[in-house]
Protein backbone atom coordinates (compact mmCIF):
# COMPACT_ATOMS: atom_id res chain seq x y z
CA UNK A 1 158.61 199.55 172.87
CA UNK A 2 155.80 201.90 171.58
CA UNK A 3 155.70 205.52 170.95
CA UNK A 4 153.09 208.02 169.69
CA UNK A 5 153.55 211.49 168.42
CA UNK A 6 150.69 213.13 169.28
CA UNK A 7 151.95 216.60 168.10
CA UNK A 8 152.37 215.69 164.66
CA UNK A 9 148.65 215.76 162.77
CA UNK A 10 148.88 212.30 161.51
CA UNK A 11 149.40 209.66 164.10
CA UNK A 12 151.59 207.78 164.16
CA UNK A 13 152.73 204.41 166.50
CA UNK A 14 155.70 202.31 166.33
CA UNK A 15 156.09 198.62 167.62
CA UNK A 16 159.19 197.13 168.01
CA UNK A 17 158.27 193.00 168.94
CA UNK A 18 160.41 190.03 167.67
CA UNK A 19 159.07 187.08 165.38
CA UNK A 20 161.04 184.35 164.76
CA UNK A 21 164.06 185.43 166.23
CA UNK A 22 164.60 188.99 163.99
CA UNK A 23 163.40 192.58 165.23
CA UNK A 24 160.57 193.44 163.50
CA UNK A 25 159.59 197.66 163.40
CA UNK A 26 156.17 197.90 162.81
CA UNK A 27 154.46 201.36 162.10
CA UNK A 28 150.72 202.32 161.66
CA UNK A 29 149.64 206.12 160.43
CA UNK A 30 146.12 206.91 160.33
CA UNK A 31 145.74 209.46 157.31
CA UNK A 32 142.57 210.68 156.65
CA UNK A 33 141.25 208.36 154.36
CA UNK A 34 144.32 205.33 154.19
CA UNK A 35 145.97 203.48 157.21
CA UNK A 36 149.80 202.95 156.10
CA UNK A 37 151.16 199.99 157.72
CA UNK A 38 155.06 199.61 157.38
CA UNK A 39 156.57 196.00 158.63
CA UNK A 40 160.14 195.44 158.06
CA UNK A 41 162.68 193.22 159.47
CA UNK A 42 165.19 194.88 156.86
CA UNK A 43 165.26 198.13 157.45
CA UNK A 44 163.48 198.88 154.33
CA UNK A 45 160.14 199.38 152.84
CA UNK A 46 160.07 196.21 150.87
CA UNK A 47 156.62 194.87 148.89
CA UNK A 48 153.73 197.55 148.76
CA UNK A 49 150.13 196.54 148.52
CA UNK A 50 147.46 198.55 148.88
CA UNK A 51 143.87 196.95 149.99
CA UNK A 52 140.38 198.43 150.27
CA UNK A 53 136.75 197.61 150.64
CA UNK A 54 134.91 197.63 147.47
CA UNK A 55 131.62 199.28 147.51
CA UNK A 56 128.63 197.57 146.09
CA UNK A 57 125.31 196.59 146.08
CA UNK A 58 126.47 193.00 147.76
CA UNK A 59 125.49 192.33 151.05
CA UNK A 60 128.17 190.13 151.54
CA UNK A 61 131.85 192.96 151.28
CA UNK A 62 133.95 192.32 148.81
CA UNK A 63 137.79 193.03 149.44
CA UNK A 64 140.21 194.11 146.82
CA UNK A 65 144.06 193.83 147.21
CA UNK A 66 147.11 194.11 144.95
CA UNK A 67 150.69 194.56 144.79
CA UNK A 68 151.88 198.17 143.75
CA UNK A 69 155.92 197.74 144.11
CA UNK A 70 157.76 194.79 144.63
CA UNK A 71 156.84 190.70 145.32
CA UNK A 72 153.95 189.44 142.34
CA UNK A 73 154.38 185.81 143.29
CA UNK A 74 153.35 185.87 147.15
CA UNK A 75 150.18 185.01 147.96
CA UNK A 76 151.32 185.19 151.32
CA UNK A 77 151.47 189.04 151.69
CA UNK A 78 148.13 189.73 149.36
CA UNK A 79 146.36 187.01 152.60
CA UNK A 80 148.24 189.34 155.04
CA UNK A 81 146.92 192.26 153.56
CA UNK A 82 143.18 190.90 153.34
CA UNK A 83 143.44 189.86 156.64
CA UNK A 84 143.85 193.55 157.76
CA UNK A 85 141.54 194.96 155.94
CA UNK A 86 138.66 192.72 156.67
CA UNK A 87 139.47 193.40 159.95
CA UNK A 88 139.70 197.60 159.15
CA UNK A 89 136.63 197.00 157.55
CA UNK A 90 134.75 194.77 159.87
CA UNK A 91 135.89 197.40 162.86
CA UNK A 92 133.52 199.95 161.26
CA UNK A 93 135.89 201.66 159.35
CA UNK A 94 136.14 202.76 155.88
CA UNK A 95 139.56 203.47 155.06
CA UNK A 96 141.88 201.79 152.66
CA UNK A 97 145.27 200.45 153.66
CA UNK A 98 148.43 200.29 152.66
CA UNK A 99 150.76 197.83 153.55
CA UNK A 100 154.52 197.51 153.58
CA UNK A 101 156.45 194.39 154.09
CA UNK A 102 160.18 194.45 154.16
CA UNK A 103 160.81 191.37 155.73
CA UNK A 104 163.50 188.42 155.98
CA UNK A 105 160.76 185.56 156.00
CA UNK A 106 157.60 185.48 154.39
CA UNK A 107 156.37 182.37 156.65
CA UNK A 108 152.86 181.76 157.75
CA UNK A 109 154.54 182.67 161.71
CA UNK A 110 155.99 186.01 160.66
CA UNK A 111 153.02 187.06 158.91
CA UNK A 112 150.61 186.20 161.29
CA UNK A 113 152.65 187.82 163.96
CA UNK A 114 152.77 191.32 161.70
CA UNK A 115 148.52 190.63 161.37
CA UNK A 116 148.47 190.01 165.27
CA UNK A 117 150.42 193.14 166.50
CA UNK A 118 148.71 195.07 164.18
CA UNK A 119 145.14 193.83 165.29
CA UNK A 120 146.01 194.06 168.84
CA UNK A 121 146.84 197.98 168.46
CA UNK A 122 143.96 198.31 166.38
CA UNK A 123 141.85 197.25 169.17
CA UNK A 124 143.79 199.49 171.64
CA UNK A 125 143.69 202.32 169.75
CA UNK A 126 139.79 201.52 169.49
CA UNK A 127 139.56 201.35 173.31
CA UNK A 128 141.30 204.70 173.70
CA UNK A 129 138.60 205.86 170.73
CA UNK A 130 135.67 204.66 172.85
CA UNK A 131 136.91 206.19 176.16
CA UNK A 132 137.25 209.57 174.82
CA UNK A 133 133.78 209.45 172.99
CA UNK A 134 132.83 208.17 176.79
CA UNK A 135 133.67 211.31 178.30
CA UNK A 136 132.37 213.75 175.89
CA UNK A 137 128.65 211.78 176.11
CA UNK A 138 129.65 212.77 179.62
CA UNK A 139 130.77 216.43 179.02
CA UNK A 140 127.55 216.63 176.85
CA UNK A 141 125.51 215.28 179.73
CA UNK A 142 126.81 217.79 182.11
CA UNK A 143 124.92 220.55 180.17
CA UNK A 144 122.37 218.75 178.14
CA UNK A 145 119.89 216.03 178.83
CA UNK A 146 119.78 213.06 181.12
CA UNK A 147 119.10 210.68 178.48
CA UNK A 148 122.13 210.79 176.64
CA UNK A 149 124.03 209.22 179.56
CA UNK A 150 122.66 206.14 179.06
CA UNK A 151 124.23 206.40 175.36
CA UNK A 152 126.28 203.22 174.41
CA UNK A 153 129.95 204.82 173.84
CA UNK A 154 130.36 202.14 171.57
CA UNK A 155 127.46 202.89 169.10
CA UNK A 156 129.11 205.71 167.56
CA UNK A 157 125.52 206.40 165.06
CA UNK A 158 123.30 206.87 167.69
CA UNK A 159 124.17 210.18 170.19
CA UNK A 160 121.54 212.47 169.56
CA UNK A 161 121.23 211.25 165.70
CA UNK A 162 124.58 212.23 165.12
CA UNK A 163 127.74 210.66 164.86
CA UNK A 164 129.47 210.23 168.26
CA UNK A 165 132.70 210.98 166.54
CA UNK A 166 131.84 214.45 165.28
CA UNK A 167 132.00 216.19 168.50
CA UNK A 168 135.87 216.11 169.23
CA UNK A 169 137.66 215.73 165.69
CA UNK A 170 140.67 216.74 167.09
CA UNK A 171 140.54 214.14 169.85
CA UNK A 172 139.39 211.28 167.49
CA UNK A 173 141.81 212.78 164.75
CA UNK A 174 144.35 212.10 167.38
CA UNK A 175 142.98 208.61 168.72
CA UNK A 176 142.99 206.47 165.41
């Protein structure tokens, strides 16, 4: 089951999938500047860790994670949560995450379902993103120039030396 609110200005999307035999409610928010992940099995929040992309002079990115409320002594959720946001990160995207767990079992399975499922809307959402960028190169092209309909959708930087994702914030706003 999935459901999205577009109405409300933060999106939101629910999952409901099982692993290992319990119902597990997953639900990702895009905020402005955080993703909030909440996983439970429990019907709670459970362990809180928050996980961002440090900036640096590095070429190779450097990842920090820790636990705000709940669990110190499972590495298990801190992997989970580096796992997301390397892939946040490595998706182009510069926002932080925060990551709930309230779950039964903290098993390698569980966990990399929760990372899966989350991935896989990731890269759905990021589908629906590139569509809609699509048809405004195409809206664009309808009054402007040829030569931006041979733009990639996909490389957001390079549409007319702007950001492909300026020209329908409500749209992308609504999209991720």
């Amino acid at each position: 089951m999935e459901v999205s609110d577009p109405v409300f200005p933060i999106r939101n999307t629910m999952l409901s999938l099982n692993i290992k035999e319990h119902k597990t409610d997953i639900v990702i928010s895009s905020y402005e500047d955080h993703f909030l992940v909440i996983a439970t099995q429990i019907g709670s929040m459970g362990t809180i860790l928050h996980a961002r992309k440090e900036e640096g002079v590095s070429v190779d990115p450097t990842f920090s994670v820790s636990v705000v409320f709940g669990k110190r002594d499972e590495p298990m959720l801190v992997a989970c949560a580096r796992q997301l946001i390397e892939h946040i990160s490595n998706s182009g995207l510069s926002k932080a995450l925060v990551l709930s767990l309230g779950l039964r079992d903290h098993s390698t399975e569980t966990l990399k379902g929760i990372v899966t499922a989350v991935i896989e809307k990731f890269a759905e959402d990021g589908k629906v993103l590139r569509s809609l960028i699509r048809k405004a190169i195409l809206l664009e092209c309808a009054v402007g120039s040829e030569e931006c309909c041979r733009a990639d959708p996909g490389d957001f930087k390079n549409f007319h030396g702007r950001d492909a994702r300026e020209f329908h914030p409500i749209t992308v706003m609504n999209t991720m």
